[in-house]
Protein backbone atom coordinates (compact mmCIF):
# COMPACT_ATOMS: atom_id res chain seq x y z
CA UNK A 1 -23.11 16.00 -165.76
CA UNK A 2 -24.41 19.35 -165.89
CA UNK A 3 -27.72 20.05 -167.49
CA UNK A 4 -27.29 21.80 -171.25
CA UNK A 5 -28.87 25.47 -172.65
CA UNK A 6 -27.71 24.78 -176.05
CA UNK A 7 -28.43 21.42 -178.38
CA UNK A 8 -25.83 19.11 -177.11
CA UNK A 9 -23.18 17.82 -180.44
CA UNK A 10 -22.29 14.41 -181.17
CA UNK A 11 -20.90 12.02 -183.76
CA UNK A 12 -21.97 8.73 -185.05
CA UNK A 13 -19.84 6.16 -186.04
CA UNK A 14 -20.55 2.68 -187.77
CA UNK A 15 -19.11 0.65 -190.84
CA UNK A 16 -21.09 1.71 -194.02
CA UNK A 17 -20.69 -1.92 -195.54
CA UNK A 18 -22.89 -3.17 -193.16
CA UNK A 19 -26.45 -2.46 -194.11
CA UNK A 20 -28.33 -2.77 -191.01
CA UNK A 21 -25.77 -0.43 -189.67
CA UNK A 22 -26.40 2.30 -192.91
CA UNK A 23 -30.28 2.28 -192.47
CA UNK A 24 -29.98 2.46 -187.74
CA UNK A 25 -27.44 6.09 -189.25
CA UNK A 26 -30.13 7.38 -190.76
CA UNK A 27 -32.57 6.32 -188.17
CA UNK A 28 -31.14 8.25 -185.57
CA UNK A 29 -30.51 11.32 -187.33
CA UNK A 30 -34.33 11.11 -187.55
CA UNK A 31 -34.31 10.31 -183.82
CA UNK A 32 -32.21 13.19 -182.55
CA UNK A 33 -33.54 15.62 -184.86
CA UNK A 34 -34.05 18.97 -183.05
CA UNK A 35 -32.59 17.33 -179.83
CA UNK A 36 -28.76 17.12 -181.09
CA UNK A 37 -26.37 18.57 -183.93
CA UNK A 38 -24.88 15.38 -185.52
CA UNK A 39 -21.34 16.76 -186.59
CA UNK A 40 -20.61 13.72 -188.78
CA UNK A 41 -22.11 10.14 -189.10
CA UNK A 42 -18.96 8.20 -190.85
CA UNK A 43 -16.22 5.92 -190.51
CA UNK A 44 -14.20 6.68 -187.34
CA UNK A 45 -11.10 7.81 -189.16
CA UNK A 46 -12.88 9.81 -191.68
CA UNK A 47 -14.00 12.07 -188.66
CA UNK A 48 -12.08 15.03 -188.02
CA UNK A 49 -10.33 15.65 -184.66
CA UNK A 50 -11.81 18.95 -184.86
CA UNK A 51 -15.63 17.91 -184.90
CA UNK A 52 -14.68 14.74 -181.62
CA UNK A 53 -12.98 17.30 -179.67
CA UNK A 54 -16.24 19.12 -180.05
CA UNK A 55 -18.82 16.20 -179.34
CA UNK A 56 -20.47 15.70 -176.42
CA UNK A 57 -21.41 12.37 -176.80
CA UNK A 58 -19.84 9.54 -179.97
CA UNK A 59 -22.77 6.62 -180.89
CA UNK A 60 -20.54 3.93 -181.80
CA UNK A 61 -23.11 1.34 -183.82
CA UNK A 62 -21.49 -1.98 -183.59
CA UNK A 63 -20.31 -5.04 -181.71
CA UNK A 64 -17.38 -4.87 -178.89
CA UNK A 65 -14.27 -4.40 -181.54
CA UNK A 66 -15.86 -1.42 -183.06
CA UNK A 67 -16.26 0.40 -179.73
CA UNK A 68 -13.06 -0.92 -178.78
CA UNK A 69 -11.60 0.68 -181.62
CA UNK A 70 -13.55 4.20 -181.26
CA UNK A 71 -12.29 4.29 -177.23
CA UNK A 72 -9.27 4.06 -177.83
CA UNK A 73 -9.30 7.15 -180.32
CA UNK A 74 -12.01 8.75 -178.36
CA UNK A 75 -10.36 9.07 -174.98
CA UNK A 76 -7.84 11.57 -175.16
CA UNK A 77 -11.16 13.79 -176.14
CA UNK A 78 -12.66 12.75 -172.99
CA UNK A 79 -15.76 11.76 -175.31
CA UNK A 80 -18.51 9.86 -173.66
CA UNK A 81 -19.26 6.59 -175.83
CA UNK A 82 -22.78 5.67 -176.34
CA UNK A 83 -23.09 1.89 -177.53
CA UNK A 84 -25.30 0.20 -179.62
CA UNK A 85 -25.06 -3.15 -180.27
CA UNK A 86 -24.77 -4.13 -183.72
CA UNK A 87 -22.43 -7.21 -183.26
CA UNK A 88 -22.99 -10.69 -181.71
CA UNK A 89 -22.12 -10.37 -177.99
CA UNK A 90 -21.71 -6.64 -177.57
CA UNK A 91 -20.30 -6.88 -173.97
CA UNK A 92 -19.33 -3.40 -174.17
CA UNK A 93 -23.03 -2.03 -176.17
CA UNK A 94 -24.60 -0.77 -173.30
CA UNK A 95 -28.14 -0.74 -175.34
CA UNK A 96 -30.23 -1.95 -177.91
CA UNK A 97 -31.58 0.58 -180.71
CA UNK A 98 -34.88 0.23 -178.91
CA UNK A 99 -33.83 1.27 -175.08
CA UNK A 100 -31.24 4.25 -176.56
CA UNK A 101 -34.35 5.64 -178.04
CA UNK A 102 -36.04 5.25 -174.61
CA UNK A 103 -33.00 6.79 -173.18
CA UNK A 104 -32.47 9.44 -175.52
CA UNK A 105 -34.19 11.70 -173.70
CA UNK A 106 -32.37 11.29 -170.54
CA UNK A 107 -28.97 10.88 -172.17
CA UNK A 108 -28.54 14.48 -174.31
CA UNK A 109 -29.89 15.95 -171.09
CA UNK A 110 -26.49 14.86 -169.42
CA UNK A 111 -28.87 13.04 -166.57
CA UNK A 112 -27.58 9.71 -167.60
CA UNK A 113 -24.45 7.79 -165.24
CA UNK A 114 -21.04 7.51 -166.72
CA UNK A 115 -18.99 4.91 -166.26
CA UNK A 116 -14.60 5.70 -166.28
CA UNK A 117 -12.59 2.93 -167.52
CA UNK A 118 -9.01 2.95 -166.95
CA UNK A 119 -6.84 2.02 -170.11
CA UNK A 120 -3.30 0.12 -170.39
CA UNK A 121 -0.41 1.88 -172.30
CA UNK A 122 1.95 -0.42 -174.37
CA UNK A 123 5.33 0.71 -175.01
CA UNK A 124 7.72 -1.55 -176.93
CA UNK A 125 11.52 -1.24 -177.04
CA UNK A 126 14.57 -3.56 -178.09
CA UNK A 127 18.38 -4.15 -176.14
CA UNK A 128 16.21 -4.93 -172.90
CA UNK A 129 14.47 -2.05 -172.83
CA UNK A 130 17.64 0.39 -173.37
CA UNK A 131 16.78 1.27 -177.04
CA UNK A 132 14.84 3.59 -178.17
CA UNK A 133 10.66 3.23 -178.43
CA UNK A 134 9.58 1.43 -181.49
CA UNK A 135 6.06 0.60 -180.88
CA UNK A 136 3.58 2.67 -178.44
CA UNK A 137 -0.51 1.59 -178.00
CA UNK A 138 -3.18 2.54 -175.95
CA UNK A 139 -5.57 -0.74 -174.84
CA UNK A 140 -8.64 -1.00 -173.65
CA UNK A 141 -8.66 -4.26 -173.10
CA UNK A 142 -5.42 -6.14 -173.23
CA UNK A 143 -1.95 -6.27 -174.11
CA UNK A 144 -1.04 -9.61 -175.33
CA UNK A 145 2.21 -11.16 -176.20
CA UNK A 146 1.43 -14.24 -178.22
CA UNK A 147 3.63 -17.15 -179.00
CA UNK A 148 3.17 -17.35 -182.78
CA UNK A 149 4.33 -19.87 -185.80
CA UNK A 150 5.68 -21.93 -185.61
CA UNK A 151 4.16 -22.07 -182.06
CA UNK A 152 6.62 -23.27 -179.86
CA UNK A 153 6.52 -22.00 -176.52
CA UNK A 154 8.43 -19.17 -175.64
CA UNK A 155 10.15 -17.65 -172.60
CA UNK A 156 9.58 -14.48 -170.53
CA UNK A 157 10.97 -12.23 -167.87
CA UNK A 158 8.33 -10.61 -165.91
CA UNK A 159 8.85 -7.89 -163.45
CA UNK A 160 6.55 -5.31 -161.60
CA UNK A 161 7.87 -2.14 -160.43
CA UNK A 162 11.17 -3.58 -161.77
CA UNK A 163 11.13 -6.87 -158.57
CA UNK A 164 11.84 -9.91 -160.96
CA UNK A 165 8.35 -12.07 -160.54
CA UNK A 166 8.61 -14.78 -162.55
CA UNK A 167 10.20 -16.53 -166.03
CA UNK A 168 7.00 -17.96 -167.96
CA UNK A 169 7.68 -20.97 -170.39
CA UNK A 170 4.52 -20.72 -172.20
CA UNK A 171 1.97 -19.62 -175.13
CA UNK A 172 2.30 -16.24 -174.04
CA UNK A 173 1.42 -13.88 -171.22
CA UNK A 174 -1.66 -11.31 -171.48
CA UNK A 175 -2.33 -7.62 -168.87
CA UNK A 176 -5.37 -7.08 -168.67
CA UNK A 177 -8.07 -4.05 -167.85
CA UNK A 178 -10.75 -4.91 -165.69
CA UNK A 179 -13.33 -3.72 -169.13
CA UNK A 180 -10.68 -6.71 -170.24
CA UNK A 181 -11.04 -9.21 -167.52
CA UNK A 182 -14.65 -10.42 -169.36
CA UNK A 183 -12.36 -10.87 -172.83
CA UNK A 184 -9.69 -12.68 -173.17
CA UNK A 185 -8.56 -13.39 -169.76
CA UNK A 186 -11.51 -14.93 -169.06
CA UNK A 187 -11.34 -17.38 -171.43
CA UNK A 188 -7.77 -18.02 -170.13
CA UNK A 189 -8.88 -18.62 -166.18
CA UNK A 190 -8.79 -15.18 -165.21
CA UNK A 191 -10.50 -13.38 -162.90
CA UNK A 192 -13.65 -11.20 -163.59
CA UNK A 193 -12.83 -7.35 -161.96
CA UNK A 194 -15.68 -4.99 -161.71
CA UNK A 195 -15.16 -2.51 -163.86
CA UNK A 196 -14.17 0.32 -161.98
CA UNK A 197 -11.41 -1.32 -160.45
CA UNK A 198 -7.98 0.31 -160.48
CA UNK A 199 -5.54 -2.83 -161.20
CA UNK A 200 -4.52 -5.12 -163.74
CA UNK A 201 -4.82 -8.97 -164.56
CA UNK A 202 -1.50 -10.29 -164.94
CA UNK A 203 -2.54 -13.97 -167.08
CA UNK A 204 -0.35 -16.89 -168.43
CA UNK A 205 -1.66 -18.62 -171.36
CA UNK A 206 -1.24 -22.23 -171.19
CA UNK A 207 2.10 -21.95 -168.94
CA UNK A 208 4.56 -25.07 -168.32
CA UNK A 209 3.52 -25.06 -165.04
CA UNK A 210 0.72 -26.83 -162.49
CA UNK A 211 1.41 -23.47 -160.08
CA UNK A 212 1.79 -20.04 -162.20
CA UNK A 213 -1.82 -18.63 -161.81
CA UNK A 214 -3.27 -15.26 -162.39
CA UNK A 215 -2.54 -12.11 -160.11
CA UNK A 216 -4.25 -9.01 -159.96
CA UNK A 217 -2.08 -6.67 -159.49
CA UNK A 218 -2.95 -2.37 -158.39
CA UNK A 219 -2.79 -0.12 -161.71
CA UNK A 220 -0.21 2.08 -160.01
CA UNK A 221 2.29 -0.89 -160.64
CA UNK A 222 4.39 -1.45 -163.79
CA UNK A 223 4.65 -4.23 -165.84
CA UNK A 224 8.16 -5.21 -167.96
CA UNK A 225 7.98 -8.21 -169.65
CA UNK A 226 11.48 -9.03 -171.62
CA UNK A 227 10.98 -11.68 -174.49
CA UNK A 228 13.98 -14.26 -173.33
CA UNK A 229 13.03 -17.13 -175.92
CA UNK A 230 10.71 -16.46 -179.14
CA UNK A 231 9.17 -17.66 -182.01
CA UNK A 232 9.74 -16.15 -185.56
CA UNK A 233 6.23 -14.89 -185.76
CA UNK A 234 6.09 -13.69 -181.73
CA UNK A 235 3.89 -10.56 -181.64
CA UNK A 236 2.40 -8.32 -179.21
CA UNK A 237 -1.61 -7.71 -179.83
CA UNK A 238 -3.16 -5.22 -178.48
CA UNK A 239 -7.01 -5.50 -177.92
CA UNK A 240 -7.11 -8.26 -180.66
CA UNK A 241 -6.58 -5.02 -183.85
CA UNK A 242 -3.21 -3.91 -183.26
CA UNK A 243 0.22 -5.47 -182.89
CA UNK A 244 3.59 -5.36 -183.77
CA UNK A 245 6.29 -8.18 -184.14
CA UNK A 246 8.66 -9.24 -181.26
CA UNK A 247 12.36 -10.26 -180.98
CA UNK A 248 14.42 -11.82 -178.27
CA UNK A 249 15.90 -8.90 -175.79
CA UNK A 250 12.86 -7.11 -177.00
CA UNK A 251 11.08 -4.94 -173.67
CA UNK A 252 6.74 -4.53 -173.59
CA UNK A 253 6.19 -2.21 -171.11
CA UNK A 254 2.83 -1.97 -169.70
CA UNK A 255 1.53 0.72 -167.83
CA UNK A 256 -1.96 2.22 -167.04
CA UNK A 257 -2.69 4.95 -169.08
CA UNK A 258 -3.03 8.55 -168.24
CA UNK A 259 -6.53 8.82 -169.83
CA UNK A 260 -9.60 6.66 -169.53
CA UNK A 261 -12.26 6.24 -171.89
CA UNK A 262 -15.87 7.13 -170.27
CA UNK A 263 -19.04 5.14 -171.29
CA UNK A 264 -22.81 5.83 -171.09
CA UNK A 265 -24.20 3.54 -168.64
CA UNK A 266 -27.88 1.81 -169.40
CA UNK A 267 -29.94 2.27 -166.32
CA UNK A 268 -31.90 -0.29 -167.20
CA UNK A 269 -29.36 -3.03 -167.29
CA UNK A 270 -26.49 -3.69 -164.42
CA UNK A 271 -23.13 -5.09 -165.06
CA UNK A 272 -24.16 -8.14 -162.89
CA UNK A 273 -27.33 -8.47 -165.23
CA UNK A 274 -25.06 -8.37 -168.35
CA UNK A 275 -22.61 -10.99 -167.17
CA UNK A 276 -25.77 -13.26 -166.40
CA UNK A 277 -27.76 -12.81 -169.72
CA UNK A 278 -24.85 -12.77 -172.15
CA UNK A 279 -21.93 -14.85 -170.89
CA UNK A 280 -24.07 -17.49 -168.52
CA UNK A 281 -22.49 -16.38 -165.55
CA UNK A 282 -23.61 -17.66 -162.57
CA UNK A 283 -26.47 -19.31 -163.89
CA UNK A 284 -28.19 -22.79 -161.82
CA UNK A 285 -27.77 -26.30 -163.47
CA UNK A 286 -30.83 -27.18 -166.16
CA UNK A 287 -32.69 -29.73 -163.36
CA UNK A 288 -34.85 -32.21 -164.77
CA UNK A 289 -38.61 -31.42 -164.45
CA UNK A 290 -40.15 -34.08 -161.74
């Protein structure tokens, strides 16, 4: 990034109702006073388009769902996001309160790395993908067509690039990011992707079957997945927040998204580091003392 004349601009987003995250608002204005021109310190959708399409930076205060959230609203503004963690595991919170103020510096001087993460696109139509679009999402980390009540398994037609892969008899199917490869589709035996892979995690959950594994799969590709056999309550989720209900015949098309969300990078803290200290990655066995 090139080096600034002018005070850089930048908004601030957290949830009000939480107090810590009230009293770290005010904080920082007091921080970044006479280094930056907040624009607005708020709820993300009570921030004008106007005043993110003129930030330099957004401070998202909160765990991984609230940056999430502000990414996928962010990135058609090409807005860098700047997180600080606020929630439990806060994956995607590149710093504490304590190292962004050790950063600041740095950071507003546009010296600090950023980090591109490609994004999925969801598009939903019905008659097998002939009618017309009734459900469109951007996701950072996942699309996710889940079973739902009363939680029989269902059945679905996958194809890439429109080659027939596979029918899955299962609890549902999940494409992933590689932000999203940490997420849910680890917890479903997927594979971890550094994050500035281009591809995509295609994951069954729980499938009728000792030999349907994960594939990773290059983010050029398309993904159709046609809902053969579902539930009344099958949805699509997208990232976990957003979803929309599903019926047989029903097409989710999933394809990577023309615009990536960029985050600030901690320099003191690599991804490897983060996978160790807050998901136990790679760790050794607890030995006995002798």
């Amino acid at each position: 990034m090139k080096q600034r004349k002018s005070l850089p601009k930048l908004v601030i987003f957290g949830d009000p109702k939480k107090g810590p995250v009230v009293e770290a608002i005010a904080e920082l204005r007091r921080v970044l006073e006479g280094k930056a021109e907040v624009l607005c310190g708020c709820y993300l959708e009570d921030c004008t388009a106007e005043a993110i399409g003129e930030s330099d930076f957004a401070i998202v205060l909160g765990g991984d769902g609230s940056i999430i959230a502000a990414a996928r609203a962010l990135s058609e503004a090409n807005v860098p996001v700047i997180g600080v963690n606020f929630g439990k595991l806060g994956f995607l919170a590149e710093f504490g309160m304590a190292e962004f103020k050790d950063q600041c510096d740095e950071i507003l001087a546009g010296r600090a790395m950023l980090v591109r993460r490609m994004m999925l696109g969801c598009h939903v139509a019905g008659e097998a993908g002939q009618g017309r679009e009734r459900f469109y999402s951007k996701a950072v980390n996942d699309v996710f067509v889940a079973a739902g009540p009363p939680f029989r398994v269902i059945e679905l037609w996958i194809a890439v690039d429109g080659q027939h892969v596979a029918s899955c008899v299962s609890d549902g199917l999940m494409v992933s990011t590689p932000t999203g490869s940490t997420a849910y589709n680890l917890s479903a035996g997927g594979p971890i992707l550094a994050g500035s892979m281009e591809a995509m995690v295609i994951t069954p959950i729980c499938p009728h079957s000792l030999s349907f594994r994960p594939i990773v799969i290059d983010a050029s590709k398309t993904v159709d997945i046609r809902c053969t056999r579902v539930n009344e309550g099958t949805t699509v989720s997208i990232d976990g927040q957003v979803s929309t209900e599903l019926s047989a015949d029903d097409v989710v098309h999933v394809v990577r998204e023309k615009s990536s969300f960029l985050v600030v990078n901690n320099p003191m803290r690599t991804r490897w580091d983060t996978l160790g200290t807050k998901l136990g990655w790679a760790t050794k066995p607890k030995y006995e003392n002798h």
